[in-house]
C-alpha atoms as a PDB file:
ATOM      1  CA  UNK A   1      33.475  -0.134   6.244  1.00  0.00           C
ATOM      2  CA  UNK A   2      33.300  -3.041   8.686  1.00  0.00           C
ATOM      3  CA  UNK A   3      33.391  -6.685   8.252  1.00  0.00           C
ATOM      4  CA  UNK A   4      30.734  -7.663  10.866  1.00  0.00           C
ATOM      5  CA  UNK A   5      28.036  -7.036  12.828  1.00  0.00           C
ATOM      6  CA  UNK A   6      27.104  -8.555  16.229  1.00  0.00           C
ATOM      7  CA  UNK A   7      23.692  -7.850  17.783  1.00  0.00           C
ATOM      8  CA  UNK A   8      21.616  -8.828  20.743  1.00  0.00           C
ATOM      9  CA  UNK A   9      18.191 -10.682  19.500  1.00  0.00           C
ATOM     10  CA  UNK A  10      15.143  -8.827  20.095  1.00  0.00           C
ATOM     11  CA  UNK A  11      12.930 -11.124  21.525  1.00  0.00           C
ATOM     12  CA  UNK A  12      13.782 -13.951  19.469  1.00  0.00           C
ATOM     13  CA  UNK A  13      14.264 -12.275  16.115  1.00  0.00           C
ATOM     14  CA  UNK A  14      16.957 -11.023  14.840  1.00  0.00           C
ATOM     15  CA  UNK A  15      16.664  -7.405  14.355  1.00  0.00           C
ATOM     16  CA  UNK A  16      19.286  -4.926  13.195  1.00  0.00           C
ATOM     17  CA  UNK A  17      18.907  -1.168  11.995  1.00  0.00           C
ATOM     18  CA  UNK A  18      19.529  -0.892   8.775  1.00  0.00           C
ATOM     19  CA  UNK A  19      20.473   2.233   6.432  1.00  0.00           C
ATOM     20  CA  UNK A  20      19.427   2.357   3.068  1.00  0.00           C
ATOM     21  CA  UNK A  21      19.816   4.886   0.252  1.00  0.00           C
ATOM     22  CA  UNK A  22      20.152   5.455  -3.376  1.00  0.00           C
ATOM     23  CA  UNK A  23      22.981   4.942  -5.043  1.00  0.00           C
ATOM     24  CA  UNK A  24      24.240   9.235  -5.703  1.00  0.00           C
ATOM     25  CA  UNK A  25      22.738  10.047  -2.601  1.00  0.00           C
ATOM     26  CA  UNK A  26      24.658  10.785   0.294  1.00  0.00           C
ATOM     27  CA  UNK A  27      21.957  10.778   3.327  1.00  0.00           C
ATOM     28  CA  UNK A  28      20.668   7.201   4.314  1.00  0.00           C
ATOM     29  CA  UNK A  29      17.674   6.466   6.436  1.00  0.00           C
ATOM     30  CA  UNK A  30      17.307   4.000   9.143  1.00  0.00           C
ATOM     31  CA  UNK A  31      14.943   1.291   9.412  1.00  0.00           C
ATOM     32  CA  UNK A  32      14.371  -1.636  11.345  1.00  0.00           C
ATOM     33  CA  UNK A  33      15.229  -4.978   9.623  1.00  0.00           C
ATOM     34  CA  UNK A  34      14.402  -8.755   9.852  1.00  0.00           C
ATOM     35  CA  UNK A  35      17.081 -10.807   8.857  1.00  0.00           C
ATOM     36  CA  UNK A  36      14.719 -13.236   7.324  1.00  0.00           C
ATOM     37  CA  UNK A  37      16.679 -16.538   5.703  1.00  0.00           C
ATOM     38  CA  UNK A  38      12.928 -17.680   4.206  1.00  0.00           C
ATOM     39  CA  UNK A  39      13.035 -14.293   2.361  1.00  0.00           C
ATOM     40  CA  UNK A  40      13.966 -14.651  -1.302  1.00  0.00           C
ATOM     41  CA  UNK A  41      14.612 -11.111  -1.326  1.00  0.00           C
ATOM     42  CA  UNK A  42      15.132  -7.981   0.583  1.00  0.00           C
ATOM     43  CA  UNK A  43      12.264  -6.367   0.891  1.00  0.00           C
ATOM     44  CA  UNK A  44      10.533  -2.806   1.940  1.00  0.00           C
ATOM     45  CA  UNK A  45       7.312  -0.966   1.620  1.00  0.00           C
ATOM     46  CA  UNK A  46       6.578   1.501  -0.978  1.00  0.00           C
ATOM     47  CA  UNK A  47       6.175   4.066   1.349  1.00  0.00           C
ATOM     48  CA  UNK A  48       9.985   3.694   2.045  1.00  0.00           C
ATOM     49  CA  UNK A  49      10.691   4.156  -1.329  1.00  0.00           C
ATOM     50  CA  UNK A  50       8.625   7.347  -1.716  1.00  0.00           C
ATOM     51  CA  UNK A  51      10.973   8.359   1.540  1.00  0.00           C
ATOM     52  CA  UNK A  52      13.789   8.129  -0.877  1.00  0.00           C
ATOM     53  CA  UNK A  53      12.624   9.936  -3.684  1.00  0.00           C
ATOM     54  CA  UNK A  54      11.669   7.279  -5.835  1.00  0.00           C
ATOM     55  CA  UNK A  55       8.871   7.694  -8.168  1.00  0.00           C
ATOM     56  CA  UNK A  56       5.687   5.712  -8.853  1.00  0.00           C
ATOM     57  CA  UNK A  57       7.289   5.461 -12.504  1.00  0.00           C
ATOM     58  CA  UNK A  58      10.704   4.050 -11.145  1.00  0.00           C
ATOM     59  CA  UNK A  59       9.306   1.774  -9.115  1.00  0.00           C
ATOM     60  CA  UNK A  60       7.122   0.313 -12.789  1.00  0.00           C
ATOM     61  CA  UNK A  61      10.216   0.741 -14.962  1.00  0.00           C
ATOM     62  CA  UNK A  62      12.088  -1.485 -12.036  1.00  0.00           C
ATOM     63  CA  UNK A  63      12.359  -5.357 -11.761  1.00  0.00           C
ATOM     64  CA  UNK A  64       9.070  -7.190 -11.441  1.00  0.00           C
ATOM     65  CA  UNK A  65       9.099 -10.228  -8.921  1.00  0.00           C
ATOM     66  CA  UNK A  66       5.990 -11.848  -7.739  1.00  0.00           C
ATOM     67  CA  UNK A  67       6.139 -12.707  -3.909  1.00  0.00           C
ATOM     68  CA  UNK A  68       4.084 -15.689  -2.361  1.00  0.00           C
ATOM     69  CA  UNK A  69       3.180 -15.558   1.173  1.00  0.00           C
ATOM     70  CA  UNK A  70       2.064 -17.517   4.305  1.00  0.00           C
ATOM     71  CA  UNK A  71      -1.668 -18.854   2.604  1.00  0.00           C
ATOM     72  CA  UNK A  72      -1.009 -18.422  -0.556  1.00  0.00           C
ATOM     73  CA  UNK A  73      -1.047 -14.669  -0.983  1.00  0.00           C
ATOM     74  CA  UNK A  74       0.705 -13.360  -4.038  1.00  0.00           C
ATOM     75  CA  UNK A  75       1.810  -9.573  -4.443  1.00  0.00           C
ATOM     76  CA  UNK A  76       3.819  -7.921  -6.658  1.00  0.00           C
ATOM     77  CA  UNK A  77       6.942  -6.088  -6.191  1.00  0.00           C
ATOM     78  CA  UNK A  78       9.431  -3.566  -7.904  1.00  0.00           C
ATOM     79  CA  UNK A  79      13.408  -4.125  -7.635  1.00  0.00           C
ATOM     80  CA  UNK A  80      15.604  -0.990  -7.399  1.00  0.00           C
ATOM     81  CA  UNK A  81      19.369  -0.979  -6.839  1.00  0.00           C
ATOM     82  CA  UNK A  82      20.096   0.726  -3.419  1.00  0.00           C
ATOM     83  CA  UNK A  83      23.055   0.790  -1.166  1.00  0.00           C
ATOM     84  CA  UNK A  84      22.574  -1.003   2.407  1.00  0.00           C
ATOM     85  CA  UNK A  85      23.971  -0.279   5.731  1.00  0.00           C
ATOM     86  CA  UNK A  86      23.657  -2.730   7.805  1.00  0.00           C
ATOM     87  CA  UNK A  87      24.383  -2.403  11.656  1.00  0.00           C
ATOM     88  CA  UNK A  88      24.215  -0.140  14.573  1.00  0.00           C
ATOM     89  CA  UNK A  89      26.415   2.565  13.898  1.00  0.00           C
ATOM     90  CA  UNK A  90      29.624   3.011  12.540  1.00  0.00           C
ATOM     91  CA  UNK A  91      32.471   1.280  12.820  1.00  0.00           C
ATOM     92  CA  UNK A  92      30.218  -1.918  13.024  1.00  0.00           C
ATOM     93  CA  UNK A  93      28.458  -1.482   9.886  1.00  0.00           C
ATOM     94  CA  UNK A  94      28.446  -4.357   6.907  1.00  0.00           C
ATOM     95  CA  UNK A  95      27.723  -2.104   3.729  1.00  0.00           C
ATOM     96  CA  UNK A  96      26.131  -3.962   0.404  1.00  0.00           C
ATOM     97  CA  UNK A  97      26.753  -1.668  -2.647  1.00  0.00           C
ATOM     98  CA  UNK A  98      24.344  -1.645  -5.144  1.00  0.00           C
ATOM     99  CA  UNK A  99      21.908  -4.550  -3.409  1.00  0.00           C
ATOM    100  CA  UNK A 100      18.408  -5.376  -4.848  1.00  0.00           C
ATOM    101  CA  UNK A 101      15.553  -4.264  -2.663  1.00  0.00           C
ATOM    102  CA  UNK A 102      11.955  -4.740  -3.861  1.00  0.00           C
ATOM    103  CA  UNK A 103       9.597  -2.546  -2.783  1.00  0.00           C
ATOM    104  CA  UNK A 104       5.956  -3.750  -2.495  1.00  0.00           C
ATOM    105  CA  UNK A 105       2.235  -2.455  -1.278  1.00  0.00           C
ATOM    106  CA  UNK A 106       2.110  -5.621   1.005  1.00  0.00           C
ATOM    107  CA  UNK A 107       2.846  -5.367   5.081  1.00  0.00           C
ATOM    108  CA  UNK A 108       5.803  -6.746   6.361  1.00  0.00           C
ATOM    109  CA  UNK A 109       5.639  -8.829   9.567  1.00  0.00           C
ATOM    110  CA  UNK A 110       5.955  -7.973  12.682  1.00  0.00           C
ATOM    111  CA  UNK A 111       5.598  -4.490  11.859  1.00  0.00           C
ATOM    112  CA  UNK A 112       9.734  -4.496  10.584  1.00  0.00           C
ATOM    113  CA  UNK A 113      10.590  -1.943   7.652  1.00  0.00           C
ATOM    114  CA  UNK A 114      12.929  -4.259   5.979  1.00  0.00           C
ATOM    115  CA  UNK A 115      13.125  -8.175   5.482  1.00  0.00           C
ATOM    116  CA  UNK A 116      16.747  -8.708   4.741  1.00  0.00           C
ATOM    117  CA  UNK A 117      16.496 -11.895   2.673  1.00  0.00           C
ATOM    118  CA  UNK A 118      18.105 -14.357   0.424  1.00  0.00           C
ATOM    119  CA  UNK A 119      19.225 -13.039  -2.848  1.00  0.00           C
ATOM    120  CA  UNK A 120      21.585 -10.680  -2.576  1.00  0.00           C
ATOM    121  CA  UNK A 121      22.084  -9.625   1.031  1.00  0.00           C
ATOM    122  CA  UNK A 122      22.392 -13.165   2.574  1.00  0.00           C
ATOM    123  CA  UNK A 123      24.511 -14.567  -0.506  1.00  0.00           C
ATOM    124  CA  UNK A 124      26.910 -11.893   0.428  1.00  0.00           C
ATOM    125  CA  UNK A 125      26.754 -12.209   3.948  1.00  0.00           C
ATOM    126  CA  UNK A 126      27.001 -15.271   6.439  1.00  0.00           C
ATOM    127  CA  UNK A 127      24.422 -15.476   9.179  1.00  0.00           C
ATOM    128  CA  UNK A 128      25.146 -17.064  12.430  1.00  0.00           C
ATOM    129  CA  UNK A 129      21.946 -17.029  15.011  1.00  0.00           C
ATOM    130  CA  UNK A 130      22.525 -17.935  18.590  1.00  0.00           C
ATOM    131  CA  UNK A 131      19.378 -18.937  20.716  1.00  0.00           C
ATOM    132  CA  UNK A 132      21.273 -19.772  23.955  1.00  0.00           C
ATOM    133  CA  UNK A 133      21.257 -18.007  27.006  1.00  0.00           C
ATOM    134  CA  UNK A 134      22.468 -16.258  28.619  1.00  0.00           C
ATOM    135  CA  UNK A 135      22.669 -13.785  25.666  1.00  0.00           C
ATOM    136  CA  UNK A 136      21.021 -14.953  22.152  1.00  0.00           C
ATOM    137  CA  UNK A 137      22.043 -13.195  19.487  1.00  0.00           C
ATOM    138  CA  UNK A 138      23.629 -13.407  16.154  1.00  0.00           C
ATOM    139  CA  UNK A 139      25.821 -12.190  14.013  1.00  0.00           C
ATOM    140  CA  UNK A 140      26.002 -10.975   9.944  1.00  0.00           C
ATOM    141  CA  UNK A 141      29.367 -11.234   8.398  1.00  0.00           C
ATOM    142  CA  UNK A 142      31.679 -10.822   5.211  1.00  0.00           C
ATOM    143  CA  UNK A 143      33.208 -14.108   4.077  1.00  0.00           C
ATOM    144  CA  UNK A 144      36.453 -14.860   4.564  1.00  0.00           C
ATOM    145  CA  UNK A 145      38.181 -15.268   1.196  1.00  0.00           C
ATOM    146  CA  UNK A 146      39.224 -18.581   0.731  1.00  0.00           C
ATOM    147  CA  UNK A 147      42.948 -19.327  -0.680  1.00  0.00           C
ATOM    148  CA  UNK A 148      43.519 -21.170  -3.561  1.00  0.00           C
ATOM    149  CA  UNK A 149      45.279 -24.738  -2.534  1.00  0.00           C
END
């Protein structure tokens, strides 16, 4: 498992691929991810979640979180543990055991799978974004544990 990831920006966003799966399973699937600091939480289409096997009646017994958009729009999505690997390929990958993802019948923007957001992927993670040339990029990160004075 790696500590970091370092990617080019796309554009000016910063994508990364991103694996997810369900915890027991052993086969991920890649999608492409926004790492979206305005995001409360990571989120993903139902249709990904149907990719993984999960039921209409997991995603109703799951967490219920109502998400407010750009204008006002409200939609409702499901929470599911799932495990998150995050990065191009191994070594480089930052994996999140057990990470809330919310699946939801709403579009993403900018036609991304994922929107890696607040609560639980960037409170694990620290997100540095450069917009400089001659290469902007960014990179995603585990802490480094602090020592006790």
């Amino acid at each position: 498992m790696g500590t970091h990831v370092v990617q080019a920006m796309t554009g000016r966003l910063p994508l990364v691929v991103t694996r997810i799966r369900r915890p027991g399973q052993h086969i991920a699937r890649a999608y492409r991810a926004l790492v979206d600091s305005g995001s409360t939480w990571t989120l993903a289409h139902v249709d990904i979640a149907a990719a993984l096997g999960v039921t209409p009646a997991e995603l109703d017994a799951g967490r219920t979180e109502w998400l407010g958009g750009v204008g006002g729009t409200t939609a409702r999505a499901s929470g599911l543990r799932m495990h998150l690997a995050i990065g191009p390929k191994a070594p480089d990958l930052v994996e999140l055991a057990d990470a809330w993802v919310f699946f939801t019948t709403a579009r993403l923007p900018g036609g991304v799978d994922l929107l890696l957001g607040q609560h639980d992927a960037l409170e694990r993670l620290t997100f540095a974004q450069m917009n400089h040339p001659p290469a902007p990029g960014f990179v995603l990160h585990r802490p480094i544990a602090r020592r006790s004075q």
